[in-house]
C-alpha atoms as a PDB file:
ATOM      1  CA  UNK A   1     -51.987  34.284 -40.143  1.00  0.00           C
ATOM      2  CA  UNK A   2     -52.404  37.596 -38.215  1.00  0.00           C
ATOM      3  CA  UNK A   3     -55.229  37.864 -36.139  1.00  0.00           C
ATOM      4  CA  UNK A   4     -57.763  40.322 -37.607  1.00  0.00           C
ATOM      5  CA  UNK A   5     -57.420  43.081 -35.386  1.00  0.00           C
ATOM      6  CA  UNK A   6     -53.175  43.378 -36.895  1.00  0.00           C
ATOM      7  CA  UNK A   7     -54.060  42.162 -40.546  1.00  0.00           C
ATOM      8  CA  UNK A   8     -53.425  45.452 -42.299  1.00  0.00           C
ATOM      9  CA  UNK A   9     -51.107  46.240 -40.323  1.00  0.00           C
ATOM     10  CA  UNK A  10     -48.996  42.823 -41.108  1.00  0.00           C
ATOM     11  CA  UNK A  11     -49.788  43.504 -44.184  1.00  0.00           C
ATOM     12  CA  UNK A  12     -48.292  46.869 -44.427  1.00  0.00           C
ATOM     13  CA  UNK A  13     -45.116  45.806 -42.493  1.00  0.00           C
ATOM     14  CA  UNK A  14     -44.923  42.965 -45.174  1.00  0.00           C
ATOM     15  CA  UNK A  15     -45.470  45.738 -48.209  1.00  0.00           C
ATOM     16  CA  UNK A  16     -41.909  47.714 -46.519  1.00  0.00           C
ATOM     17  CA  UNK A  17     -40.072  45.012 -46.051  1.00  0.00           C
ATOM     18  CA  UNK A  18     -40.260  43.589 -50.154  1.00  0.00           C
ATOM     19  CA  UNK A  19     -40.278  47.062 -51.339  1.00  0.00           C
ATOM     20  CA  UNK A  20     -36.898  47.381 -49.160  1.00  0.00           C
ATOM     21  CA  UNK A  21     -38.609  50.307 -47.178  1.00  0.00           C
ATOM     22  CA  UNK A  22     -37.610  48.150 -43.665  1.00  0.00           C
ATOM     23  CA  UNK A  23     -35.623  45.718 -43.114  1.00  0.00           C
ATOM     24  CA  UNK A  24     -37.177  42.477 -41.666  1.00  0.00           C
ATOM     25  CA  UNK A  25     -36.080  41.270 -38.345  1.00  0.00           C
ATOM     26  CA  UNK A  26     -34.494  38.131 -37.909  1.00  0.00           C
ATOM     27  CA  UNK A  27     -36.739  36.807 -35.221  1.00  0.00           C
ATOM     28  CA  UNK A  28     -40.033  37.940 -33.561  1.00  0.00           C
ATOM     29  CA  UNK A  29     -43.300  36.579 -31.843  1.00  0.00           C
ATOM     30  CA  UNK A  30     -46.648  37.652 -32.544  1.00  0.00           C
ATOM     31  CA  UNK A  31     -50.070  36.005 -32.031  1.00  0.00           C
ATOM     32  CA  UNK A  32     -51.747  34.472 -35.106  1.00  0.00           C
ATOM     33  CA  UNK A  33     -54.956  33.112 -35.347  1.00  0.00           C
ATOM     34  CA  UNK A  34     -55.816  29.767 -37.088  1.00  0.00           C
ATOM     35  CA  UNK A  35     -58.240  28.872 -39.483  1.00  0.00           C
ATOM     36  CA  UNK A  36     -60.761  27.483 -36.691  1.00  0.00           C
ATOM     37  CA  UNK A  37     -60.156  30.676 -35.132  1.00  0.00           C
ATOM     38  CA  UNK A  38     -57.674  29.506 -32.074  1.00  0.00           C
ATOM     39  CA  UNK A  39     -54.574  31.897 -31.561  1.00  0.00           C
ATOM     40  CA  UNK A  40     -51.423  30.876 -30.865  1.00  0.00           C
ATOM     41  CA  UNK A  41     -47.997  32.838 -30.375  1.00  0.00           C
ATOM     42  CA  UNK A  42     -45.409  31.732 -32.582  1.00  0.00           C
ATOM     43  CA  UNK A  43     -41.701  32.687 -32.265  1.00  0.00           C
ATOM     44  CA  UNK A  44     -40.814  33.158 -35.731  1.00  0.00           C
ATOM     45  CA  UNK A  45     -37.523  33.085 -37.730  1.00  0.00           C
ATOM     46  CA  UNK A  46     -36.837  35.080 -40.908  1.00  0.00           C
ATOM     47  CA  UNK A  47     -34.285  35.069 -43.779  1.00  0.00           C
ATOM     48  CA  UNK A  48     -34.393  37.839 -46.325  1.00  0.00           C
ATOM     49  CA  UNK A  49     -33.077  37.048 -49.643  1.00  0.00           C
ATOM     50  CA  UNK A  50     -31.564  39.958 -52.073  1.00  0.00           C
ATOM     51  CA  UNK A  51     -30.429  39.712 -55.413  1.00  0.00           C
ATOM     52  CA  UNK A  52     -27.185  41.337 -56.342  1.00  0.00           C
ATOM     53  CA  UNK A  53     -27.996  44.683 -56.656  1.00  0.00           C
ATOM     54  CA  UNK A  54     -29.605  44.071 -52.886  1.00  0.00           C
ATOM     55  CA  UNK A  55     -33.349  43.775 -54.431  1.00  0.00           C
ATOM     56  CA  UNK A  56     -35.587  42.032 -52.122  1.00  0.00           C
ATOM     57  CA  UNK A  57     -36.398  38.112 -53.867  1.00  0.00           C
ATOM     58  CA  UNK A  58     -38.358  36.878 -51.317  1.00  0.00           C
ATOM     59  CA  UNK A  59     -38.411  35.860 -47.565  1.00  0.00           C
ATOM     60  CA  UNK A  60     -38.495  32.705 -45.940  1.00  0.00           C
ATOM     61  CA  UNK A  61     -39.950  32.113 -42.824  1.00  0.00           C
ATOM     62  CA  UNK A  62     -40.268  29.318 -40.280  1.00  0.00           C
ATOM     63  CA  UNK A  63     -42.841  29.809 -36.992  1.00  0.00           C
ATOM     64  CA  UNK A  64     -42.453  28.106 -33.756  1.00  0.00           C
ATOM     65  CA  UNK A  65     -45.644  27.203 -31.760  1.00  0.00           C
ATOM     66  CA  UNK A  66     -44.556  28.821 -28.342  1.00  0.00           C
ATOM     67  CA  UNK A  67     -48.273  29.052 -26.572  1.00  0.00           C
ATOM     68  CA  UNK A  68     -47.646  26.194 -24.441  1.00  0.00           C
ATOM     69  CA  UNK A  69     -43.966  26.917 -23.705  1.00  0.00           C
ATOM     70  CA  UNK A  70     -45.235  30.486 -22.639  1.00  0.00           C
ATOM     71  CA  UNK A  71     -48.176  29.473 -20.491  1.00  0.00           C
ATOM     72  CA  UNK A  72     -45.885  26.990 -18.853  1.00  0.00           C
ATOM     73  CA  UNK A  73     -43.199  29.871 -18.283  1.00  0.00           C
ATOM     74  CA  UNK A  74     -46.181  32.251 -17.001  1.00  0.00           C
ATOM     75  CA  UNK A  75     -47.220  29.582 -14.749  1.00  0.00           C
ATOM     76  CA  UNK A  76     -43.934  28.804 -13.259  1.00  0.00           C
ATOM     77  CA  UNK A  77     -43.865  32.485 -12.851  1.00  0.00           C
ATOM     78  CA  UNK A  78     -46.836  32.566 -10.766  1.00  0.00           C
ATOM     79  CA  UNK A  79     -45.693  29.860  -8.812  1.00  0.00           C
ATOM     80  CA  UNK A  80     -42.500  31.245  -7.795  1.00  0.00           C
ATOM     81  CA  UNK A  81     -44.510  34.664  -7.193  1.00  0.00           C
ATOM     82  CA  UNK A  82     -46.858  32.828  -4.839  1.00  0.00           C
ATOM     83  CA  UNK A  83     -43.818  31.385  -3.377  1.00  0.00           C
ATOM     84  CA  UNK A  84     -42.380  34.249  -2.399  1.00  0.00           C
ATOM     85  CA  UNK A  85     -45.707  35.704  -0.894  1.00  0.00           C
ATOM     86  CA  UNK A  86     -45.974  32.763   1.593  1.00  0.00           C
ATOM     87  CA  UNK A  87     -42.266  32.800   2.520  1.00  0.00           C
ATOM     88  CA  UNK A  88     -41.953  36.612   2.970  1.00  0.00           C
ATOM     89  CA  UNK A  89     -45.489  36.524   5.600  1.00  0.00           C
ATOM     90  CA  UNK A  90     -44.995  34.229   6.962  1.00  0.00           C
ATOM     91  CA  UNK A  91     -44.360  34.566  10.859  1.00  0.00           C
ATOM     92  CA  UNK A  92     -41.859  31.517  10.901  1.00  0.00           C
ATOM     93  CA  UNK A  93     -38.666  32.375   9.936  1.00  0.00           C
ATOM     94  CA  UNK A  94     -37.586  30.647   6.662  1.00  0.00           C
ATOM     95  CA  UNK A  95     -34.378  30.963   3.819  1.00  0.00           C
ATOM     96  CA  UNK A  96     -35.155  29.101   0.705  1.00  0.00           C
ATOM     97  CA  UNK A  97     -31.706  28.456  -0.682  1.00  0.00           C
ATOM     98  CA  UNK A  98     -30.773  26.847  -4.393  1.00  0.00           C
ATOM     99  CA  UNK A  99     -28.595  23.766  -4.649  1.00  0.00           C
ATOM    100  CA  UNK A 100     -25.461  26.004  -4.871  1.00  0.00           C
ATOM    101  CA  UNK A 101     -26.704  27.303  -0.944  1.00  0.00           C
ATOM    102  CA  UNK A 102     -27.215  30.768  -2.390  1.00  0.00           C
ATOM    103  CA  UNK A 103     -30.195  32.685  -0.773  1.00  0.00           C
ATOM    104  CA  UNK A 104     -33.242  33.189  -3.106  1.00  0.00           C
ATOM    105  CA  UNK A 105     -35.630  34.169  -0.409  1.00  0.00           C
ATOM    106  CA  UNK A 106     -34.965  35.679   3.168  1.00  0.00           C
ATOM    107  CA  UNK A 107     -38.237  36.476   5.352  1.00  0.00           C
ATOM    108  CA  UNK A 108     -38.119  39.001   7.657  1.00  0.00           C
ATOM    109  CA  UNK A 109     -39.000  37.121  10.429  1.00  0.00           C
ATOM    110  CA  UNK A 110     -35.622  35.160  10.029  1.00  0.00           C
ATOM    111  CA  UNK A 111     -33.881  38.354   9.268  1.00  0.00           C
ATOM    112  CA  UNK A 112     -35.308  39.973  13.415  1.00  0.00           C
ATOM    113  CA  UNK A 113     -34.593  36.230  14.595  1.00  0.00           C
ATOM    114  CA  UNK A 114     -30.808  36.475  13.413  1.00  0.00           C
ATOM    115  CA  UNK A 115     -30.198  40.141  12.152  1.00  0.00           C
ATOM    116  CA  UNK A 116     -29.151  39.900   8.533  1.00  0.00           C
ATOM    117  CA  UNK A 117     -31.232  41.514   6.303  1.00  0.00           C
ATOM    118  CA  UNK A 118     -32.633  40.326   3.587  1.00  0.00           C
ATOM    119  CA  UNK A 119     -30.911  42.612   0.963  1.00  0.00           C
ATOM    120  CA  UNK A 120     -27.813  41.508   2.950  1.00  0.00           C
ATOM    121  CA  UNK A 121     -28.003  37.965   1.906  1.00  0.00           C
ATOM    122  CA  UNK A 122     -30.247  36.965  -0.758  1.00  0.00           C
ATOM    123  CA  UNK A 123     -28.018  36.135  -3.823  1.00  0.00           C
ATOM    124  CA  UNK A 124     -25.374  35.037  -1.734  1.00  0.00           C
ATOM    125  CA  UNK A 125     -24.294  32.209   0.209  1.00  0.00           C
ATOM    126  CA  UNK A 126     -25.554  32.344   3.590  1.00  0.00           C
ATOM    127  CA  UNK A 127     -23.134  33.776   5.762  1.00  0.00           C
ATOM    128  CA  UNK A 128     -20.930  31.490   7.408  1.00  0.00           C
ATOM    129  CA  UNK A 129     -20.508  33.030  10.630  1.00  0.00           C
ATOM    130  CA  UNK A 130     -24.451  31.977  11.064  1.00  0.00           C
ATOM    131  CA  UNK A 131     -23.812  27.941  11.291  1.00  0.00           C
ATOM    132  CA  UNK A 132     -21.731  28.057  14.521  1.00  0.00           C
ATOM    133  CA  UNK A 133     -20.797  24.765  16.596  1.00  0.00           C
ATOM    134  CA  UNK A 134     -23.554  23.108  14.502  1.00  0.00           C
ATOM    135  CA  UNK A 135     -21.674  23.635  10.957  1.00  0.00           C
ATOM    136  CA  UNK A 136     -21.221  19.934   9.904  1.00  0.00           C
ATOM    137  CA  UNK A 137     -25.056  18.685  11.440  1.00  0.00           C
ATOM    138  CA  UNK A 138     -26.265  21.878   8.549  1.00  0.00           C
ATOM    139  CA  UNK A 139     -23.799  20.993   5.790  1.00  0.00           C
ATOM    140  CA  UNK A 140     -25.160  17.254   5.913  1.00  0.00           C
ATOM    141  CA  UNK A 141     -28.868  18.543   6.109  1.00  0.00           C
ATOM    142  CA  UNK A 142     -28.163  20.378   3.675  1.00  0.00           C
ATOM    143  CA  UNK A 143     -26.650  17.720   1.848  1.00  0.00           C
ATOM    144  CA  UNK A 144     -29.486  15.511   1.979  1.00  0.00           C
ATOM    145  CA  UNK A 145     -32.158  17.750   0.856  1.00  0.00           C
ATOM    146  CA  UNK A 146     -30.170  18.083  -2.501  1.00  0.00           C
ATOM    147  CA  UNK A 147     -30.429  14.321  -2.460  1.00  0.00           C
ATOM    148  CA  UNK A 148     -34.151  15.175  -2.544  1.00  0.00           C
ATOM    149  CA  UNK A 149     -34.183  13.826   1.612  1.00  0.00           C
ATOM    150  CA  UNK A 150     -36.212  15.924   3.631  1.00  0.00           C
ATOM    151  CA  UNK A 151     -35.476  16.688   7.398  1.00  0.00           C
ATOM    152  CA  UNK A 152     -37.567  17.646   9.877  1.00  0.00           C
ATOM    153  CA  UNK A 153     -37.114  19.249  13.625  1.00  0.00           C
ATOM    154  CA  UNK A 154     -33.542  18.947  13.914  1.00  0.00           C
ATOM    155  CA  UNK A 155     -32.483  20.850  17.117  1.00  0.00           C
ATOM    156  CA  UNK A 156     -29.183  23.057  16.105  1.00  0.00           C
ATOM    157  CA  UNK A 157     -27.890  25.922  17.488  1.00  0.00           C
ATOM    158  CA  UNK A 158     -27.246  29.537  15.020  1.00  0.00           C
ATOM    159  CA  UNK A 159     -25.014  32.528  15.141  1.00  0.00           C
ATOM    160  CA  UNK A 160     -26.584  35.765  15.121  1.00  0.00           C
ATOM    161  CA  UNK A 161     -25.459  38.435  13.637  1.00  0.00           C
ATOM    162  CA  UNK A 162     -24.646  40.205  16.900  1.00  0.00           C
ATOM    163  CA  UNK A 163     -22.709  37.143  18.058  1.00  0.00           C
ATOM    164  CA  UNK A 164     -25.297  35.914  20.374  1.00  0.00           C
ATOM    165  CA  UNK A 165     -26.510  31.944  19.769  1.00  0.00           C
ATOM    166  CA  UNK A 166     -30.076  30.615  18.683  1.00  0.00           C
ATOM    167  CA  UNK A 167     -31.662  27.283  19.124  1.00  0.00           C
ATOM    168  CA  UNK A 168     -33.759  26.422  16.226  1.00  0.00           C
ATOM    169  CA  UNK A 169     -35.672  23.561  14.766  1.00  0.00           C
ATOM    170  CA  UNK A 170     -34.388  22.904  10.948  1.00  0.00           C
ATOM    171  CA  UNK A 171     -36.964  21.784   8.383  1.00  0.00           C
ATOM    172  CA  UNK A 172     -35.925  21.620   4.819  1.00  0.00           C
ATOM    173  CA  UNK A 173     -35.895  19.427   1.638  1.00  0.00           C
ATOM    174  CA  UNK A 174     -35.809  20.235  -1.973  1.00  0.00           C
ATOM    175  CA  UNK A 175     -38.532  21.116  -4.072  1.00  0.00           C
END
């Protein structure tokens, strides 16, 4: 199954482990290539089985086709990534929170409009000194994006860090 390029080397690996040289590990991926040439990457399983005196018998493998749960994973990953790019320049300030209301992303234009940082507050809750008189008009914004509602202009007024208050326009919803 190894794709030509790691054949002997397979091969070789295979030769220590029955000769009891190494010992096989339990559970690996590597890329294989099938026999109309398409390569996948399996995640595979192994079980080693000795005979009394601890004499290699045999080993039993079972491979998981992973290609598509990978490129899915890789894609998500460039998704977030491009996420982040967008939400970090872009001039509007913007917080992009989970459902628990902890910070994931914290632009810096947010962070000069109310002066915490971003290293301040991402993987925390947002500070609660920031919601101000408008704490229960957030809360059920907040509360209806997890809903999967999406708001958009709501006038309230934040706390800065410095104490000072902020009108903004709140625009959220839940991705």
């Amino acid at each position: 199954f190894a794709t030509p390029d790691r054949r002997e080397a397979a091969r070789a690996t295979f030769g220590a482990i029955v000769s009891g040289r190494r010992v096989m590990e339990h559970q690996r991926e590597s890329m294989i290539q099938t026999k109309a040439g398409e390569r996948r990457l399996i995640r595979w399983s192994h079980v080693t089985r000795h005979d009394a005196g601890g004499t290699v018998l045999g080993v039993a493998s079972l491979g998981e086709d992973i290609t598509a749960i990978r490129a899915a994973e890789d894609a998500a990953r460039r998704g977030d990534e491009l996420l982040a790019t967008l939400v970090v320049s872009s001039p509007l300030p913007t917080a992009v929170l989970d459902l628990d209301r902890v910070v994931q992303l914290w632009n810096p234009a947010l962070a000069e409009l109310l002066g915490w940082t971003e290293k301040e507050v991402v993987g925390r809750a947002i500070p609660a000194a920031m919601y101000g008189q408008d704490r229960w008009v957030i809360g059920r914004r907040f509360v209806r994006a997890v809903r999967g509602e999406s708001f958009e202009g709501e006038l309230v007024e934040l706390c800065c860090r410095d104490g000072s208050a902020v009108r903004v326009r709140l625009y959220g919803g839940r991705s």
